[in-house]
N, C-alpha and C. Protein backbone atom coordinates (compact mmCIF):
# COMPACT_ATOMS: atom_id res chain seq x y z
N UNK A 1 48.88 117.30 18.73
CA UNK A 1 47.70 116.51 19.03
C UNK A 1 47.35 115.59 17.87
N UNK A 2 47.56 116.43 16.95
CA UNK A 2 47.04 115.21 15.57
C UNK A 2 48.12 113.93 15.29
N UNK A 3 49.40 114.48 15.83
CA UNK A 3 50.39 113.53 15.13
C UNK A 3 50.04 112.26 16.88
N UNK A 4 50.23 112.52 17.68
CA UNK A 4 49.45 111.88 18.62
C UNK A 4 48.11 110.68 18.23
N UNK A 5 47.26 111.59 18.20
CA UNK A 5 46.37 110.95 17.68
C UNK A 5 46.27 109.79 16.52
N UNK A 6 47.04 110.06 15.38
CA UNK A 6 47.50 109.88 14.42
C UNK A 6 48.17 108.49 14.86
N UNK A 7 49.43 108.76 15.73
CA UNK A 7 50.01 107.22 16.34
C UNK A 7 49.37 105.88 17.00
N UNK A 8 48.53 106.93 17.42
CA UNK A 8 47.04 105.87 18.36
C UNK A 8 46.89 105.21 17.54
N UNK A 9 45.96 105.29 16.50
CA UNK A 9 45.21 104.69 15.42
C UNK A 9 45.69 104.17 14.46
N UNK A 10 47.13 104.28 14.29
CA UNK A 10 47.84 103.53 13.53
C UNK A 10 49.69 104.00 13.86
N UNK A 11 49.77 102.99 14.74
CA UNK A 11 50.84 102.82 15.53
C UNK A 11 51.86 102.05 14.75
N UNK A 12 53.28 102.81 15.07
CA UNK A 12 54.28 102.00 13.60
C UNK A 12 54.53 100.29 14.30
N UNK A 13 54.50 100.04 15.75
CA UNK A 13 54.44 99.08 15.84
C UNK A 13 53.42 98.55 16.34
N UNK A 14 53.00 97.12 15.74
CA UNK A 14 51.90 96.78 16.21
C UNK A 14 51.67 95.93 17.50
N UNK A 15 52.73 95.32 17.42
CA UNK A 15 52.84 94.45 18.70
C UNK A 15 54.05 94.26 19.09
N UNK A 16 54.54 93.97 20.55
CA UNK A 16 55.60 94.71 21.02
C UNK A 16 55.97 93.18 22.14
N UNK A 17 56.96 92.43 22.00
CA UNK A 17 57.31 91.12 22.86
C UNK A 17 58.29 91.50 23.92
N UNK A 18 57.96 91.25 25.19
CA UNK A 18 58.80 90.94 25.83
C UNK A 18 58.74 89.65 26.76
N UNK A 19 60.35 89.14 27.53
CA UNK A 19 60.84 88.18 28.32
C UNK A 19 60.32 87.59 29.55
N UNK A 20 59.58 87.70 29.76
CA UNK A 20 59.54 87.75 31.55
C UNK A 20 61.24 87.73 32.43
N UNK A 21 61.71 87.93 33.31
CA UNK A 21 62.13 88.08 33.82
C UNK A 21 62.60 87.20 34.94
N UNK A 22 61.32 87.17 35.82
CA UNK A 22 60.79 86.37 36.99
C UNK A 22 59.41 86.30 37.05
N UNK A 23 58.60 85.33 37.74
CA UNK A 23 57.83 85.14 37.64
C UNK A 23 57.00 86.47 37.91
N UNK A 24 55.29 86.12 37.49
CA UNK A 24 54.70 87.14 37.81
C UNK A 24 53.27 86.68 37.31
N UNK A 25 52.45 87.33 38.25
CA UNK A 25 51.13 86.99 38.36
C UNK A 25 50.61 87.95 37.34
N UNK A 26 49.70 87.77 36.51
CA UNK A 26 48.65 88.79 35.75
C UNK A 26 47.30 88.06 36.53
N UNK A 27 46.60 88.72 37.16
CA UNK A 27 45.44 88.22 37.26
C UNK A 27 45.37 87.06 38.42
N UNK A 28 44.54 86.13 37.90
CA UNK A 28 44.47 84.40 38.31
C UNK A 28 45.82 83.86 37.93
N UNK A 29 46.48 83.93 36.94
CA UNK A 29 47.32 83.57 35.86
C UNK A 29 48.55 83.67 36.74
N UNK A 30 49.65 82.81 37.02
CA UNK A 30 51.02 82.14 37.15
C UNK A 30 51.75 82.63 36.26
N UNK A 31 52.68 83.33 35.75
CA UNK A 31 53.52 83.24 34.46
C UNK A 31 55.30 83.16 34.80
N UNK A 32 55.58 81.61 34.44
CA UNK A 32 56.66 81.81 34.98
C UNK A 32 58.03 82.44 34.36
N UNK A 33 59.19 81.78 35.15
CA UNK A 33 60.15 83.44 33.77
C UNK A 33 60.60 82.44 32.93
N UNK A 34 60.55 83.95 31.99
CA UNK A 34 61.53 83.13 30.71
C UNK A 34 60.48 83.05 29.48
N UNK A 35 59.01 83.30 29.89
CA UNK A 35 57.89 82.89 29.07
C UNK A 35 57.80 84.63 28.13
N UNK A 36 57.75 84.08 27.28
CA UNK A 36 57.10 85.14 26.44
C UNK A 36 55.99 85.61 26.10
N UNK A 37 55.91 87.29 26.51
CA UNK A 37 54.33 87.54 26.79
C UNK A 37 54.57 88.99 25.07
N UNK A 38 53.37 88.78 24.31
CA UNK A 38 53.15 89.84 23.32
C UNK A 38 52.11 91.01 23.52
N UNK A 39 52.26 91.93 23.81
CA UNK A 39 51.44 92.91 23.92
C UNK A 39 50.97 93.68 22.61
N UNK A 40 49.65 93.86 22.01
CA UNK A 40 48.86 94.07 21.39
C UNK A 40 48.88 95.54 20.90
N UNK A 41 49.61 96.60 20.54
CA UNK A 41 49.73 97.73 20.76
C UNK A 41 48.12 98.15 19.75
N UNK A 42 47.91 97.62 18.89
CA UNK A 42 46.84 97.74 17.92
C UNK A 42 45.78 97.94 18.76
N UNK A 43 45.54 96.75 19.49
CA UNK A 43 44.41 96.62 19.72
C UNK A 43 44.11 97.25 21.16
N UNK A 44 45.18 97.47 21.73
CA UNK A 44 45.20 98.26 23.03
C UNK A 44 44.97 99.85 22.99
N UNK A 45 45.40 100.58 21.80
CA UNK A 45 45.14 101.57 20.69
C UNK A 45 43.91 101.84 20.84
N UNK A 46 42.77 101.17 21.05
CA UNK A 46 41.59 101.08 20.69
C UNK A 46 40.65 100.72 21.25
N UNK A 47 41.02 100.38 22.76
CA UNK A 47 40.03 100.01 23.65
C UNK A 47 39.19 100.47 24.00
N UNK A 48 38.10 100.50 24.24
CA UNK A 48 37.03 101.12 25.05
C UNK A 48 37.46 101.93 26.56
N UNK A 49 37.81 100.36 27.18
CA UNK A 49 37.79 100.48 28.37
C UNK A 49 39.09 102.19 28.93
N UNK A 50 39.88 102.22 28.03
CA UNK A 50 40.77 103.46 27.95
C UNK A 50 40.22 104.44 27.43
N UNK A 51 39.93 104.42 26.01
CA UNK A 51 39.85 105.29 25.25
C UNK A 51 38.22 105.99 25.14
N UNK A 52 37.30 105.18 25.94
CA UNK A 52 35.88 105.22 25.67
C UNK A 52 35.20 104.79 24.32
N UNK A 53 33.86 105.23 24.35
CA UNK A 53 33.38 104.57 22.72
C UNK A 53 33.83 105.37 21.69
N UNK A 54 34.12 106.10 21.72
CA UNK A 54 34.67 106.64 20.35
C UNK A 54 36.25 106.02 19.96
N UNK A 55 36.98 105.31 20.55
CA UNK A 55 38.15 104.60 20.28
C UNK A 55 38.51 104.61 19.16
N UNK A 56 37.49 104.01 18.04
CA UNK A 56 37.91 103.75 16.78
C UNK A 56 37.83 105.16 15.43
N UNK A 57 37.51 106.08 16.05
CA UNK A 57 36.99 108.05 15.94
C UNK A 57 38.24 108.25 16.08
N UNK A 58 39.07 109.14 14.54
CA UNK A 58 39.82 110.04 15.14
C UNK A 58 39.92 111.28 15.79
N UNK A 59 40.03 111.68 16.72
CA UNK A 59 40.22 113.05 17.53
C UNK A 59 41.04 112.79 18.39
N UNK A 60 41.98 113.86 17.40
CA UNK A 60 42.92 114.63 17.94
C UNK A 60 42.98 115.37 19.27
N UNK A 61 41.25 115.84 19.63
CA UNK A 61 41.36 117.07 21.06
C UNK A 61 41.27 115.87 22.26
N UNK A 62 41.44 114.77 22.23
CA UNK A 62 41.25 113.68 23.17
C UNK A 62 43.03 114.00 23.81
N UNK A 63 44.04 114.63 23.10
CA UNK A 63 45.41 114.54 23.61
C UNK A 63 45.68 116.35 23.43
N UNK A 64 44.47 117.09 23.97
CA UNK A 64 44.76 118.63 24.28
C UNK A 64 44.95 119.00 25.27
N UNK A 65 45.31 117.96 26.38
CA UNK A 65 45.94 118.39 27.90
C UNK A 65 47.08 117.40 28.01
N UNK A 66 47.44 116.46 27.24
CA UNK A 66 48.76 115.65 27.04
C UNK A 66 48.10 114.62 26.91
N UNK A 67 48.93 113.66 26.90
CA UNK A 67 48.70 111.77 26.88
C UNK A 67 48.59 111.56 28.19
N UNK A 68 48.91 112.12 29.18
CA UNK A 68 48.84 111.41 30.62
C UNK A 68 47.12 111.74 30.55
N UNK A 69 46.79 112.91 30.57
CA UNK A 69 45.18 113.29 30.80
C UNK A 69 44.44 112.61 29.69
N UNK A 70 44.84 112.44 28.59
CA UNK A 70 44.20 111.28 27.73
C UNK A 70 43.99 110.05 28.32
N UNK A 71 44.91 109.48 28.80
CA UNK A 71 44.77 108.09 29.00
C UNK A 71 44.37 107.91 30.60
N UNK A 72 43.81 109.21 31.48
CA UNK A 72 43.68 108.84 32.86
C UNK A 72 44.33 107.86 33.67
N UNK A 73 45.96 108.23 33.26
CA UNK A 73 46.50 107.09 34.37
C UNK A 73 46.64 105.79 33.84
N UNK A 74 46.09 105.45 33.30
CA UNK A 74 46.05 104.09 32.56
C UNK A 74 47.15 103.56 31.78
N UNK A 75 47.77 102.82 31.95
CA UNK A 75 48.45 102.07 30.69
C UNK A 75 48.20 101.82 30.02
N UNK A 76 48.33 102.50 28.49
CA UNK A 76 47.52 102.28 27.32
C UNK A 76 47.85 103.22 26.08
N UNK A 77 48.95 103.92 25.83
CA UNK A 77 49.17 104.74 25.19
C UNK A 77 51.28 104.30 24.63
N UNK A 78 51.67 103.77 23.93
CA UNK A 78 52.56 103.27 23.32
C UNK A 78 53.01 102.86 22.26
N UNK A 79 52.80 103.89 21.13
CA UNK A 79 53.21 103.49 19.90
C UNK A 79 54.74 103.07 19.41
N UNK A 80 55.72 103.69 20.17
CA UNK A 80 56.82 103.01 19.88
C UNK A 80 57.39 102.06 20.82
N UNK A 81 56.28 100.95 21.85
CA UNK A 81 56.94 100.78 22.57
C UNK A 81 57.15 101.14 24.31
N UNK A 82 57.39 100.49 24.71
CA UNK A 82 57.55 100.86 26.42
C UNK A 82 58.57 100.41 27.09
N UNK A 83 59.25 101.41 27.93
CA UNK A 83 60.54 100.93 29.23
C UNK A 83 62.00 101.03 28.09
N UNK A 84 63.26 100.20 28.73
CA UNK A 84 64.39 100.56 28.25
C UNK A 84 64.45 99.92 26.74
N UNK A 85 63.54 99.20 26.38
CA UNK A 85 63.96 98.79 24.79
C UNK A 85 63.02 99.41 23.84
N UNK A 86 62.15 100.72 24.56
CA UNK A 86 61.39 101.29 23.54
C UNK A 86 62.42 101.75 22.17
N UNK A 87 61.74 101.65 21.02
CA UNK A 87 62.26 102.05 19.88
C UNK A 87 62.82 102.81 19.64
N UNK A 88 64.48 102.95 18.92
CA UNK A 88 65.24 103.68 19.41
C UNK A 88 65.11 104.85 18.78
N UNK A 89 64.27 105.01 17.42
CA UNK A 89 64.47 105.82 16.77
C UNK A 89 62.71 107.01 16.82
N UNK A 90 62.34 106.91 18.47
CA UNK A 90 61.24 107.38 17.96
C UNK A 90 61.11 108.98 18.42
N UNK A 91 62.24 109.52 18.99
CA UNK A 91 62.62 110.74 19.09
C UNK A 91 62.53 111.34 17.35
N UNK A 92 63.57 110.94 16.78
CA UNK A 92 63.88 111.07 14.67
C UNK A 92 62.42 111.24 14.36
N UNK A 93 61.75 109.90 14.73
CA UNK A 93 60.58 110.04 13.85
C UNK A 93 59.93 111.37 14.63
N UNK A 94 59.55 111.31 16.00
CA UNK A 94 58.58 112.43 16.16
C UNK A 94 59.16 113.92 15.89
N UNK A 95 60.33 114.00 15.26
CA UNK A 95 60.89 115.42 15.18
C UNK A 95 60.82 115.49 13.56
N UNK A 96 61.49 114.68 13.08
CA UNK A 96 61.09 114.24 11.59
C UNK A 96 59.21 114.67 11.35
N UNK A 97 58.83 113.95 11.92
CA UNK A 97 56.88 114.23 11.17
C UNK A 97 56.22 115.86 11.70
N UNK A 98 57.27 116.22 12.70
CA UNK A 98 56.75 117.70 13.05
C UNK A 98 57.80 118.95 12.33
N UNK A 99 58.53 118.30 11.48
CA UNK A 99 59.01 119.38 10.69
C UNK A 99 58.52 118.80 9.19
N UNK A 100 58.08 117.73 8.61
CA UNK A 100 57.31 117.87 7.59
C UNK A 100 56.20 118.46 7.51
């Protein structure tokens, strides 16, 4: 839970780019392919709207039934990353920081 927690609030990556593909709507918003969209891992880390007001509070017992029940479903929980080009090495690290 702490090393969890711990990633939230200071996540090894901060922001995370990907390709578009094909087009795709966010919203109102058109985005056609090929455009490059950056996702915010910092600041997504820290939202309200996910995390509630304590966002910027560390606690650890916020991830004592897992990250899925932390984050209610939500997309919003990704420190190394998301889908097939998540970071390759973040198995090492999370086995690495739980045997230090």
């Amino acid at each position: 839970m702490v090393l969890l927690e711990t990633l939230r609030l200071y996540p090894p990556g901060v922001i995370f780019s990907r390709v578009l593909g094909g087009t795709t709507k966010l919203g109102n918003i058109t985005l056609p392919s090929g455009v490059q969209i950056n996702i915010p891992t910092l600041f997504m880390h820290r939202g309200k709207e996910i995390w509630g007001n304590g966002a910027n509070e560390f606690n650890a017992e916020r991830f004592s039934e897992g990250v899925a029940s932390a984050i209610n479903g939500k997309f919003g929980y990704f420190p190394f990353g998301y889908g097939p080009r998540v970071r390759t090495g973040q198995n090492f690290a999370m086995l690495e920081a739980k045997v230090a």
